[in-house]
PDB file of N, CA and C in Angstrom:
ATOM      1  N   UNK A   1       8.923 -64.805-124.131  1.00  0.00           N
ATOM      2  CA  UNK A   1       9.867 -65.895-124.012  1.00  0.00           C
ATOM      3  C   UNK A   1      11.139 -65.429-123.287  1.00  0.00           C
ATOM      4  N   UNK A   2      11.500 -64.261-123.713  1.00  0.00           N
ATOM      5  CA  UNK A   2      13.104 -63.867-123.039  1.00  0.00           C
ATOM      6  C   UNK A   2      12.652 -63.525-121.327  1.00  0.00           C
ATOM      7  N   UNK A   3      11.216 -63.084-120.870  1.00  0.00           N
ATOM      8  CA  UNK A   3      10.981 -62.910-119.620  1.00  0.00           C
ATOM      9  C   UNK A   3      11.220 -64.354-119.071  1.00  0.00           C
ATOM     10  N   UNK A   4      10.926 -65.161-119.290  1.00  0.00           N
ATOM     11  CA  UNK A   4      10.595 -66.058-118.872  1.00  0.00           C
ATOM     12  C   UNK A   4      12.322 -67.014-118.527  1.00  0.00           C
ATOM     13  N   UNK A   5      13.000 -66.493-119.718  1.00  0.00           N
ATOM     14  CA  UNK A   5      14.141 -67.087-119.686  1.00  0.00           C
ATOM     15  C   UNK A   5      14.982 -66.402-118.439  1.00  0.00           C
ATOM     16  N   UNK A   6      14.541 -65.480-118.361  1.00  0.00           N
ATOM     17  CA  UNK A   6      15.227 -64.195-117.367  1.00  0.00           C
ATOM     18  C   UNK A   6      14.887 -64.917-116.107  1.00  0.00           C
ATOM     19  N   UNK A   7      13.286 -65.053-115.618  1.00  0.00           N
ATOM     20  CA  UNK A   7      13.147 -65.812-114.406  1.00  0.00           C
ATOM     21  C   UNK A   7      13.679 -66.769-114.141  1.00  0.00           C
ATOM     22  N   UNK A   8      13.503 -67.752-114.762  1.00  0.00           N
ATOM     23  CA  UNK A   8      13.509 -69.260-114.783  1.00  0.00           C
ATOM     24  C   UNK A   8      15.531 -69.285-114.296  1.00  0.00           C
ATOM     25  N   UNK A   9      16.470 -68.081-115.044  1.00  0.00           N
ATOM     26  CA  UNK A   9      17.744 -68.081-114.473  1.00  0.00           C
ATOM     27  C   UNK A   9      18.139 -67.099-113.207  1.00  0.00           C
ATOM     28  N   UNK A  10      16.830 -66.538-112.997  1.00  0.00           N
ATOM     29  CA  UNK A  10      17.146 -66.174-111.638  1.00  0.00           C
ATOM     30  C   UNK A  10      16.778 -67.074-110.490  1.00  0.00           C
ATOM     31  N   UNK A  11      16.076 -67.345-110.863  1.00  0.00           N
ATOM     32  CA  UNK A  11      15.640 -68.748-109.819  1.00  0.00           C
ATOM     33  C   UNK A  11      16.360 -69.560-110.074  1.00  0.00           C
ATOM     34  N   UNK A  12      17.001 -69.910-110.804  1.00  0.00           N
ATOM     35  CA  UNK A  12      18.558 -71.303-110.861  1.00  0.00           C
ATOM     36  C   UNK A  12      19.718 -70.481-110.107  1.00  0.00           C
ATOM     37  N   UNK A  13      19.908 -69.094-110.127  1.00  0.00           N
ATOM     38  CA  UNK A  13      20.906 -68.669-109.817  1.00  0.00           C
ATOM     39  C   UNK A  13      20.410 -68.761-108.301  1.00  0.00           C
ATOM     40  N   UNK A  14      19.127 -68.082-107.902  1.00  0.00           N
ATOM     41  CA  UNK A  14      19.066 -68.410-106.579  1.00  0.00           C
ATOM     42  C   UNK A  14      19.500 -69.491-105.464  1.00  0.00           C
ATOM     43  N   UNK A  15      18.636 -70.738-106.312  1.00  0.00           N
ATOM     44  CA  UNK A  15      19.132 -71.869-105.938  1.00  0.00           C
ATOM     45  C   UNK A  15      20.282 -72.142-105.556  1.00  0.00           C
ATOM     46  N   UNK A  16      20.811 -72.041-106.917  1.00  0.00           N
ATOM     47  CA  UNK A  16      22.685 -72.423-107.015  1.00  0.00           C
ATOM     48  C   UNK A  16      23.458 -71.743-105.908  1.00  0.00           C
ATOM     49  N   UNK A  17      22.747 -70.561-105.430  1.00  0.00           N
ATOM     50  CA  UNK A  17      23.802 -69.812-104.717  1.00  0.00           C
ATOM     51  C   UNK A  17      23.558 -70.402-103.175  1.00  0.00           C
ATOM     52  N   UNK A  18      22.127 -70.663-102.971  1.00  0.00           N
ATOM     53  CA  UNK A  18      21.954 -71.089-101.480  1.00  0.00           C
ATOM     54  C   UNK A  18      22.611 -72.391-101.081  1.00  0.00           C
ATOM     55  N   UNK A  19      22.670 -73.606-102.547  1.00  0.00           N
ATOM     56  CA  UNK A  19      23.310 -74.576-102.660  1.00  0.00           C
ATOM     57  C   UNK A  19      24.985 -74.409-102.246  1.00  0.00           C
ATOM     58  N   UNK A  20      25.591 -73.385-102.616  1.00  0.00           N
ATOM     59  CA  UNK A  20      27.133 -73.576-102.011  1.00  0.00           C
ATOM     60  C   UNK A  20      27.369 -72.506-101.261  1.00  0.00           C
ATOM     61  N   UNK A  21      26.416 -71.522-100.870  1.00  0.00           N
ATOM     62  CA  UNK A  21      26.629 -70.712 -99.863  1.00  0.00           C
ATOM     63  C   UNK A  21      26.294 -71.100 -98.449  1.00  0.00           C
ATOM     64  N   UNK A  22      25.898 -72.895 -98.277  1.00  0.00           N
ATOM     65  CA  UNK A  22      25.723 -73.310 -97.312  1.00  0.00           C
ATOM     66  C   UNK A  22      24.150 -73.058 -96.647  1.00  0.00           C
ATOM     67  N   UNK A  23      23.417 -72.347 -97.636  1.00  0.00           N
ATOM     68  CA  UNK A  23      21.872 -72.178 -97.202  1.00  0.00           C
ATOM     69  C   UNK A  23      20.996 -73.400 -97.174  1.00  0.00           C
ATOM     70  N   UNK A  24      21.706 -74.119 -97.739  1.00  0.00           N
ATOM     71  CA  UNK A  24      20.639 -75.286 -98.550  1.00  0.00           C
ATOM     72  C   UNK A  24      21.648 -76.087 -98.026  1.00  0.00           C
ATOM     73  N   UNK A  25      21.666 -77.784 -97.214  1.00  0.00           N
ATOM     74  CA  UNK A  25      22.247 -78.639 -97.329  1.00  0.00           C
ATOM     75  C   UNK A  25      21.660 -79.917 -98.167  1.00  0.00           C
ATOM     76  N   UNK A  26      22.186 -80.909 -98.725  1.00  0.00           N
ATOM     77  CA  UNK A  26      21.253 -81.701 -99.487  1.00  0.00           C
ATOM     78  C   UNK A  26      20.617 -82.718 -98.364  1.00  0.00           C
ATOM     79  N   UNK A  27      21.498 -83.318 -97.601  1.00  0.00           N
ATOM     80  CA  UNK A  27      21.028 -83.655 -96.411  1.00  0.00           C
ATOM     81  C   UNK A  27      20.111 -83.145 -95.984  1.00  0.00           C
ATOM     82  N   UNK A  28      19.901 -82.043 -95.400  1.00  0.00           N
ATOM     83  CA  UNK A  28      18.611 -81.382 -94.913  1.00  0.00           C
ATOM     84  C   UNK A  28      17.503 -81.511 -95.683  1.00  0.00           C
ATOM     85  N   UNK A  29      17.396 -81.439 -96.824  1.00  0.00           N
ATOM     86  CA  UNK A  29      16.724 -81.536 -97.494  1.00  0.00           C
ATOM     87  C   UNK A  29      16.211 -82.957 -97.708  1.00  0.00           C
ATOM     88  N   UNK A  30      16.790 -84.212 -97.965  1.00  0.00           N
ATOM     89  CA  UNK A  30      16.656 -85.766 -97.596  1.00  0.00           C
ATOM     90  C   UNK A  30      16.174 -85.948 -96.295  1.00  0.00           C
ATOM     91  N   UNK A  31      16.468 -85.370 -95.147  1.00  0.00           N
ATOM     92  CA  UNK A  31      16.199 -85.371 -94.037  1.00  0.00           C
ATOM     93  C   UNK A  31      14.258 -85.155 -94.028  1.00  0.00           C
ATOM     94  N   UNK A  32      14.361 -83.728 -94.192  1.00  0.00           N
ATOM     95  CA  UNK A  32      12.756 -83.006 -93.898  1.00  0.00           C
ATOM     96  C   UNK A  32      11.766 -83.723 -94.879  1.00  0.00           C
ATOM     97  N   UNK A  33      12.292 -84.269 -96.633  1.00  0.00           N
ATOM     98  CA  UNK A  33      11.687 -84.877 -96.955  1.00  0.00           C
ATOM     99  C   UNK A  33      11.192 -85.954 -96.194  1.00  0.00           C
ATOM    100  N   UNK A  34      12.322 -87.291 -95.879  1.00  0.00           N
ATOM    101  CA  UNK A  34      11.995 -88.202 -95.301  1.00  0.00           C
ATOM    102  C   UNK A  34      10.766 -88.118 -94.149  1.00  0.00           C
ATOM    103  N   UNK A  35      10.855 -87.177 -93.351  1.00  0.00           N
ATOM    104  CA  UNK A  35      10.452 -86.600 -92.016  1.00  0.00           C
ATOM    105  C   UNK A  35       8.816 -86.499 -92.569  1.00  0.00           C
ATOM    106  N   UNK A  36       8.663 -85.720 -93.394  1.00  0.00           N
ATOM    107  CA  UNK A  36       7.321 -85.399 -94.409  1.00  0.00           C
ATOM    108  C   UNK A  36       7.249 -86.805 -94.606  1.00  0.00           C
ATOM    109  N   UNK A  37       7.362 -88.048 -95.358  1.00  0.00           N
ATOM    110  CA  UNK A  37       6.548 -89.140 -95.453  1.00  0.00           C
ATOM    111  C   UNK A  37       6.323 -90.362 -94.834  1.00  0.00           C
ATOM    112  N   UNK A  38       6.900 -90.191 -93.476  1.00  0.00           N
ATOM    113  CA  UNK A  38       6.960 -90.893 -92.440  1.00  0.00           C
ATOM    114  C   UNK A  38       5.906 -90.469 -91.384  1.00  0.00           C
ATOM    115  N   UNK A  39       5.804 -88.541 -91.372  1.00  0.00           N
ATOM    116  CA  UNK A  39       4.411 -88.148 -90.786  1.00  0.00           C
ATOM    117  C   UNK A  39       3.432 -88.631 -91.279  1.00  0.00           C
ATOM    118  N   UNK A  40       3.229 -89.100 -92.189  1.00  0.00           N
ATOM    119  CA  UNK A  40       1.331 -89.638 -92.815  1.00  0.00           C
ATOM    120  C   UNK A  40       1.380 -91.048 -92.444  1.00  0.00           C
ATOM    121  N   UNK A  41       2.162 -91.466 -91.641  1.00  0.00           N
ATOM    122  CA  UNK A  41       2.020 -92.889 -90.692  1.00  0.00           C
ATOM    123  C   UNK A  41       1.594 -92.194 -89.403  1.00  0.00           C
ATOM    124  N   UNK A  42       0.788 -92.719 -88.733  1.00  0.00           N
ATOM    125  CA  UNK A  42       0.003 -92.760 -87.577  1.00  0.00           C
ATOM    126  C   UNK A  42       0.977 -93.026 -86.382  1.00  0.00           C
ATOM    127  N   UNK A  43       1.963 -94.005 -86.326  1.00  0.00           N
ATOM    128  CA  UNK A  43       3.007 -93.996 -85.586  1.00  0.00           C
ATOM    129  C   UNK A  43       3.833 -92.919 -85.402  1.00  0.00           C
ATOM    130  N   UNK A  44       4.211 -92.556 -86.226  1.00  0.00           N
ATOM    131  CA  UNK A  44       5.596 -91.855 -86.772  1.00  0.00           C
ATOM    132  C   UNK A  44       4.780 -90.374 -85.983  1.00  0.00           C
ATOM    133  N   UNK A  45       3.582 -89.879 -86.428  1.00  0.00           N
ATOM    134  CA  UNK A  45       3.078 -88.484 -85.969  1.00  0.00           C
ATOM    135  C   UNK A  45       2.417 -88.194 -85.053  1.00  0.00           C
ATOM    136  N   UNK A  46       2.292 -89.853 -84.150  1.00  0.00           N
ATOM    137  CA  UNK A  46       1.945 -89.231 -82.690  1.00  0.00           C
ATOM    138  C   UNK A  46       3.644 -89.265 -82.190  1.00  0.00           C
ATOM    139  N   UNK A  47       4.219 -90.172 -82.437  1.00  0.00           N
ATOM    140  CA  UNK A  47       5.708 -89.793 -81.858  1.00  0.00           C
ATOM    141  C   UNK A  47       6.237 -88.355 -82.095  1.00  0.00           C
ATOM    142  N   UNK A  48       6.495 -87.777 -83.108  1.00  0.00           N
ATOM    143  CA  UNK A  48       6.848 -86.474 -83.546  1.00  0.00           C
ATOM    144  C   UNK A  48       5.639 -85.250 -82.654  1.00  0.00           C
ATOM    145  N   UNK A  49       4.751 -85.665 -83.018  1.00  0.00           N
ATOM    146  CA  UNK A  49       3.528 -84.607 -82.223  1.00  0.00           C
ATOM    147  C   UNK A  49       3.929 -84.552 -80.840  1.00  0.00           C
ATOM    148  N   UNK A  50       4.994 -85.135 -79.941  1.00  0.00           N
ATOM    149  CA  UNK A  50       5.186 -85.184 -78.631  1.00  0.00           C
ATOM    150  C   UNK A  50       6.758 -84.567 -78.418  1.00  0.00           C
ATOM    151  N   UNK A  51       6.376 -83.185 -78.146  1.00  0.00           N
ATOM    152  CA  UNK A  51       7.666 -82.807 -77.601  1.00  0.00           C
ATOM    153  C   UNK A  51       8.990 -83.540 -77.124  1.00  0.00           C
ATOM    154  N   UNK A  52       8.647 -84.084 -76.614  1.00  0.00           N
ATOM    155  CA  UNK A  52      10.217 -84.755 -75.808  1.00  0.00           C
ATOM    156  C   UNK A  52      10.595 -85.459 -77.284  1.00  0.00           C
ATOM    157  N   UNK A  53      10.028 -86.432 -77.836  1.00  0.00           N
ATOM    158  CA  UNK A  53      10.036 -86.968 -78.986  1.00  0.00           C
ATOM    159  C   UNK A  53      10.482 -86.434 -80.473  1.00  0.00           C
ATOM    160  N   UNK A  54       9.570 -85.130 -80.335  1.00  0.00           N
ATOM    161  CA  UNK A  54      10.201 -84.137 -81.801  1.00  0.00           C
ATOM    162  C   UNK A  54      11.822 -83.197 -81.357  1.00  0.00           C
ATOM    163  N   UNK A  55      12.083 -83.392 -80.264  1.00  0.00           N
ATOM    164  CA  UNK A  55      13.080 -82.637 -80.003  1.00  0.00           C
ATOM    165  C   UNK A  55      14.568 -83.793 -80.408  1.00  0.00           C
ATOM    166  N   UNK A  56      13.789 -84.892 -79.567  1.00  0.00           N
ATOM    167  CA  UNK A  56      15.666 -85.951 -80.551  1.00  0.00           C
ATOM    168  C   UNK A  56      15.133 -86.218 -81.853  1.00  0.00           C
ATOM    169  N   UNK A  57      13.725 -86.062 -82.541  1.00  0.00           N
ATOM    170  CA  UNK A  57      13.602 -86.826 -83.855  1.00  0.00           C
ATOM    171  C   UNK A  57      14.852 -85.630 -84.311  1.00  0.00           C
ATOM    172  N   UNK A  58      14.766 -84.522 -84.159  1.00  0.00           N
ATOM    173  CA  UNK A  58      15.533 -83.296 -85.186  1.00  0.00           C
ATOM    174  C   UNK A  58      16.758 -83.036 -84.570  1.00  0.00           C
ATOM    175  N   UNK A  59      17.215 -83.273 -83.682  1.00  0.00           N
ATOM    176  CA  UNK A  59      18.375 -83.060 -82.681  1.00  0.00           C
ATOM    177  C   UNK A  59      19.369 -83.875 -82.768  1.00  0.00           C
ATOM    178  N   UNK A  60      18.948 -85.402 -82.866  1.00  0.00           N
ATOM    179  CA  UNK A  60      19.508 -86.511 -82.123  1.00  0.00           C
ATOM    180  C   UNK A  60      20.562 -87.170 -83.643  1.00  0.00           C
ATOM    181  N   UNK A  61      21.617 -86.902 -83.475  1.00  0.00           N
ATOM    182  CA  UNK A  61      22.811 -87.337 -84.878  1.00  0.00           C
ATOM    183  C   UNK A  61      22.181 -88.975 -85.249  1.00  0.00           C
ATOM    184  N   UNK A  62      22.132 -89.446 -84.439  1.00  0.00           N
ATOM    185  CA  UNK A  62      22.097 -91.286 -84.355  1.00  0.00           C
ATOM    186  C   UNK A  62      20.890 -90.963 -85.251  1.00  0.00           C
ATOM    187  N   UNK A  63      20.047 -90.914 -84.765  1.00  0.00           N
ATOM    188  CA  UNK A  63      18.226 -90.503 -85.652  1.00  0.00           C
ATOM    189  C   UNK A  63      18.608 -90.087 -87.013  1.00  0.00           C
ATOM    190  N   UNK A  64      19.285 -89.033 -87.208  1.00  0.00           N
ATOM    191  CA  UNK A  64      19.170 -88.123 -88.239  1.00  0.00           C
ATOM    192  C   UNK A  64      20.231 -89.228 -89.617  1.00  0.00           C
ATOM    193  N   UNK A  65      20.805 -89.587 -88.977  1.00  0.00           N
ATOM    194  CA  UNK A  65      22.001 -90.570 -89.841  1.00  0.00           C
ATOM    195  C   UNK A  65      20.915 -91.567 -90.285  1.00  0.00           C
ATOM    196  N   UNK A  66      20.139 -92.740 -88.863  1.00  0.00           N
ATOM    197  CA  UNK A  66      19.470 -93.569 -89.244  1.00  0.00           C
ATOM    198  C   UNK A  66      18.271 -93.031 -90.931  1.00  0.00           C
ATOM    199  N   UNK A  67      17.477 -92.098 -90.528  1.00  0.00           N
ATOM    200  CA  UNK A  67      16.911 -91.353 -91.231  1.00  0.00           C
ATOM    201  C   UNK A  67      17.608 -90.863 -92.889  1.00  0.00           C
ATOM    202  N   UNK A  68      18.809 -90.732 -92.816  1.00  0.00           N
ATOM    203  CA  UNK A  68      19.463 -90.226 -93.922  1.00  0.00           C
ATOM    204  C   UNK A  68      20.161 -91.178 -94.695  1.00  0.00           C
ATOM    205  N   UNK A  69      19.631 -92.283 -94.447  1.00  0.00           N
ATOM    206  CA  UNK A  69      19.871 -93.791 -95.835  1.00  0.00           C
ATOM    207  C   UNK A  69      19.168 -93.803 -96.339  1.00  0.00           C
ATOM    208  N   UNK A  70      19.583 -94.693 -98.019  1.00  0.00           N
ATOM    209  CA  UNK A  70      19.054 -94.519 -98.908  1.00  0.00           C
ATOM    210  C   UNK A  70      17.544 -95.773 -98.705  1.00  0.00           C
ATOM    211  N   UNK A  71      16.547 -95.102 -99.286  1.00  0.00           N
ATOM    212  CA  UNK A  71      15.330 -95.605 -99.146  1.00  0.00           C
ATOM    213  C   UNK A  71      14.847 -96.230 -97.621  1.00  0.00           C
ATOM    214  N   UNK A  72      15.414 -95.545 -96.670  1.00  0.00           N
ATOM    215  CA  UNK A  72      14.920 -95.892 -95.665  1.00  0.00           C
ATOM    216  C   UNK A  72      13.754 -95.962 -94.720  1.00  0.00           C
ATOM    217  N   UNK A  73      12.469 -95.037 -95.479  1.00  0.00           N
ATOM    218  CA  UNK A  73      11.583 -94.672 -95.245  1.00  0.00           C
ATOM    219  C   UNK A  73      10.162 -95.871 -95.787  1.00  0.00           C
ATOM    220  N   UNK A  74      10.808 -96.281 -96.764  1.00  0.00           N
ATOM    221  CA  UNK A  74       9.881 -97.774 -97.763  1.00  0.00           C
ATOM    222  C   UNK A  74      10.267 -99.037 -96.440  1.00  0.00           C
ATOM    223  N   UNK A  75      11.729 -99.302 -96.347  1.00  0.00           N
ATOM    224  CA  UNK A  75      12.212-100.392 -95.791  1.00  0.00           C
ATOM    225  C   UNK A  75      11.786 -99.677 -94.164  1.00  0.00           C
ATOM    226  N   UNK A  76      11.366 -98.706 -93.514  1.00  0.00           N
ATOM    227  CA  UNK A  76      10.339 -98.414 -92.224  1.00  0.00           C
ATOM    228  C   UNK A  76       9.219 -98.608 -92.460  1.00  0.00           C
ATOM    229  N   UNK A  77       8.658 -98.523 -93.631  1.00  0.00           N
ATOM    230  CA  UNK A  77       7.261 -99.062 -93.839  1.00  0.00           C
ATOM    231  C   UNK A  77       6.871-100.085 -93.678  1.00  0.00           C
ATOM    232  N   UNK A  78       7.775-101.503 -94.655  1.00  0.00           N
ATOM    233  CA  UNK A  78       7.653-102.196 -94.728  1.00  0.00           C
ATOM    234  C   UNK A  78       8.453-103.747 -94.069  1.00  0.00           C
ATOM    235  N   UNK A  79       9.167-102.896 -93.159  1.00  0.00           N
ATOM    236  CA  UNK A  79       9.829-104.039 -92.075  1.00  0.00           C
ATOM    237  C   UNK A  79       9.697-103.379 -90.483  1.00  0.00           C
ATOM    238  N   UNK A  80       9.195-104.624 -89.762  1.00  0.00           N
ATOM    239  CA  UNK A  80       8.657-103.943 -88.249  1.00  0.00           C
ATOM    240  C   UNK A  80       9.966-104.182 -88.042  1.00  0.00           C
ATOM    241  N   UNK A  81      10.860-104.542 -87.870  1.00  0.00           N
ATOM    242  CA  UNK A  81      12.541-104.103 -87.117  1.00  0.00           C
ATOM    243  C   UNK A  81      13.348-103.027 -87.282  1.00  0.00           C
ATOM    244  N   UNK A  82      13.112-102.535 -88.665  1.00  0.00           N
ATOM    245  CA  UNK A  82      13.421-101.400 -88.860  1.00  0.00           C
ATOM    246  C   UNK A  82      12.706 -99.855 -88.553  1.00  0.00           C
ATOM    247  N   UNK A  83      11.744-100.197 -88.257  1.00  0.00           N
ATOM    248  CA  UNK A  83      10.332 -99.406 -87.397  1.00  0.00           C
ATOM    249  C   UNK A  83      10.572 -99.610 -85.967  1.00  0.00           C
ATOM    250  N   UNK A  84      11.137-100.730 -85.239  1.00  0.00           N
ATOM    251  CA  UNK A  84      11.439-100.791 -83.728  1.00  0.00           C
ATOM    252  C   UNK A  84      12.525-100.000 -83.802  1.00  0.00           C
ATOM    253  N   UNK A  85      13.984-100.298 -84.532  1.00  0.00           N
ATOM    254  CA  UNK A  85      14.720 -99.563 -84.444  1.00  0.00           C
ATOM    255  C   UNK A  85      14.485 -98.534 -84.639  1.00  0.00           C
ATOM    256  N   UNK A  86      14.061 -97.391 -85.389  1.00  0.00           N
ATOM    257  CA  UNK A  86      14.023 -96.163 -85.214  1.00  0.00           C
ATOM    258  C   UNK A  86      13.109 -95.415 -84.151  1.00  0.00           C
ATOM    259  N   UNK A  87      12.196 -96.045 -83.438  1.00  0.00           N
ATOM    260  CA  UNK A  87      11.140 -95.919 -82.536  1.00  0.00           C
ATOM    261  C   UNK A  87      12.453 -95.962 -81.110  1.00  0.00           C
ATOM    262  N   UNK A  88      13.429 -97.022 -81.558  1.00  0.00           N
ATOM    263  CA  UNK A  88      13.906 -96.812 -79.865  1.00  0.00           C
ATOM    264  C   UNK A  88      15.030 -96.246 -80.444  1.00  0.00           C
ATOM    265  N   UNK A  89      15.932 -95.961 -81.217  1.00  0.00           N
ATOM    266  CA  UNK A  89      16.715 -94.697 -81.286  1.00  0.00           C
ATOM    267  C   UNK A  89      15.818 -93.139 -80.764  1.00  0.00           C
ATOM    268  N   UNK A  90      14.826 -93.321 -81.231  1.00  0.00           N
ATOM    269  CA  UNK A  90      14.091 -92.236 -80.965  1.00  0.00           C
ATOM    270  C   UNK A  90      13.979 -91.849 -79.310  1.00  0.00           C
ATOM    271  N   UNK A  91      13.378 -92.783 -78.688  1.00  0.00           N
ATOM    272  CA  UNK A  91      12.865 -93.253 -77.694  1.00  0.00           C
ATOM    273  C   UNK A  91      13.985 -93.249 -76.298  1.00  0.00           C
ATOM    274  N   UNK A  92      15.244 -93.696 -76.750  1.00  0.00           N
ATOM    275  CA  UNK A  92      16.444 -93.886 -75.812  1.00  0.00           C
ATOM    276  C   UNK A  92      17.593 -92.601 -75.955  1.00  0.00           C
ATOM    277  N   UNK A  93      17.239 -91.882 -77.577  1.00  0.00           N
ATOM    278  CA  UNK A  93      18.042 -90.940 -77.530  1.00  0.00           C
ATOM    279  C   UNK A  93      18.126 -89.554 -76.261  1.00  0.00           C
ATOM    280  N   UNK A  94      19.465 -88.990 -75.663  1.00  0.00           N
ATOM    281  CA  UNK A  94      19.481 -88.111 -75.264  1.00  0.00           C
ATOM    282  C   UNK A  94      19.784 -86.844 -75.610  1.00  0.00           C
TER     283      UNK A  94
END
């Protein structure tokens, strides 16, 4: 039990430390999630699978903001305007 307690706070301490040592952003993390369940759409991962395309999906601020609202990935699922819009942010970004 005390091993276990030992790990379990080195791995929180790990965490914790990458968390304000700037290793870890939470954003980034909302980001790559989002990014992960938007690839298992057929749209979304031939766009990303195309260089010119994966370079503003991860690059492009406008994208990454659009991308970084709350539940925005359900409301891309389930509304084609919000799926055009991020297709031509994508698409027009430089």
């Amino acid at each position: 039990m005390r091993i276990v307690k030992i790990i379990l706070g080195t791995i929180g301490s790990v965490i914790l430390g990458l968390l304000f040592m700037g290793g870890l952003d939470l954003d980034d993390i909302r980001f790559q999630k989002n990014i992960r369940k938007l690839k298992k759409e057929g749209w979304f991962k031939e766009l990303s699978d195309n260089g010119m395309y994966y370079e503003r999906i991860f690059h492009n601020e406008a994208v990454r903001e659009y991308l970084l609202q709350e539940n925005i990935v359900v409301k891309i699922n389930n509304d084609e305007g919000k799926r055009n819009k991020l297709i031509s942010l994508i698409k027009s970004s430089s």
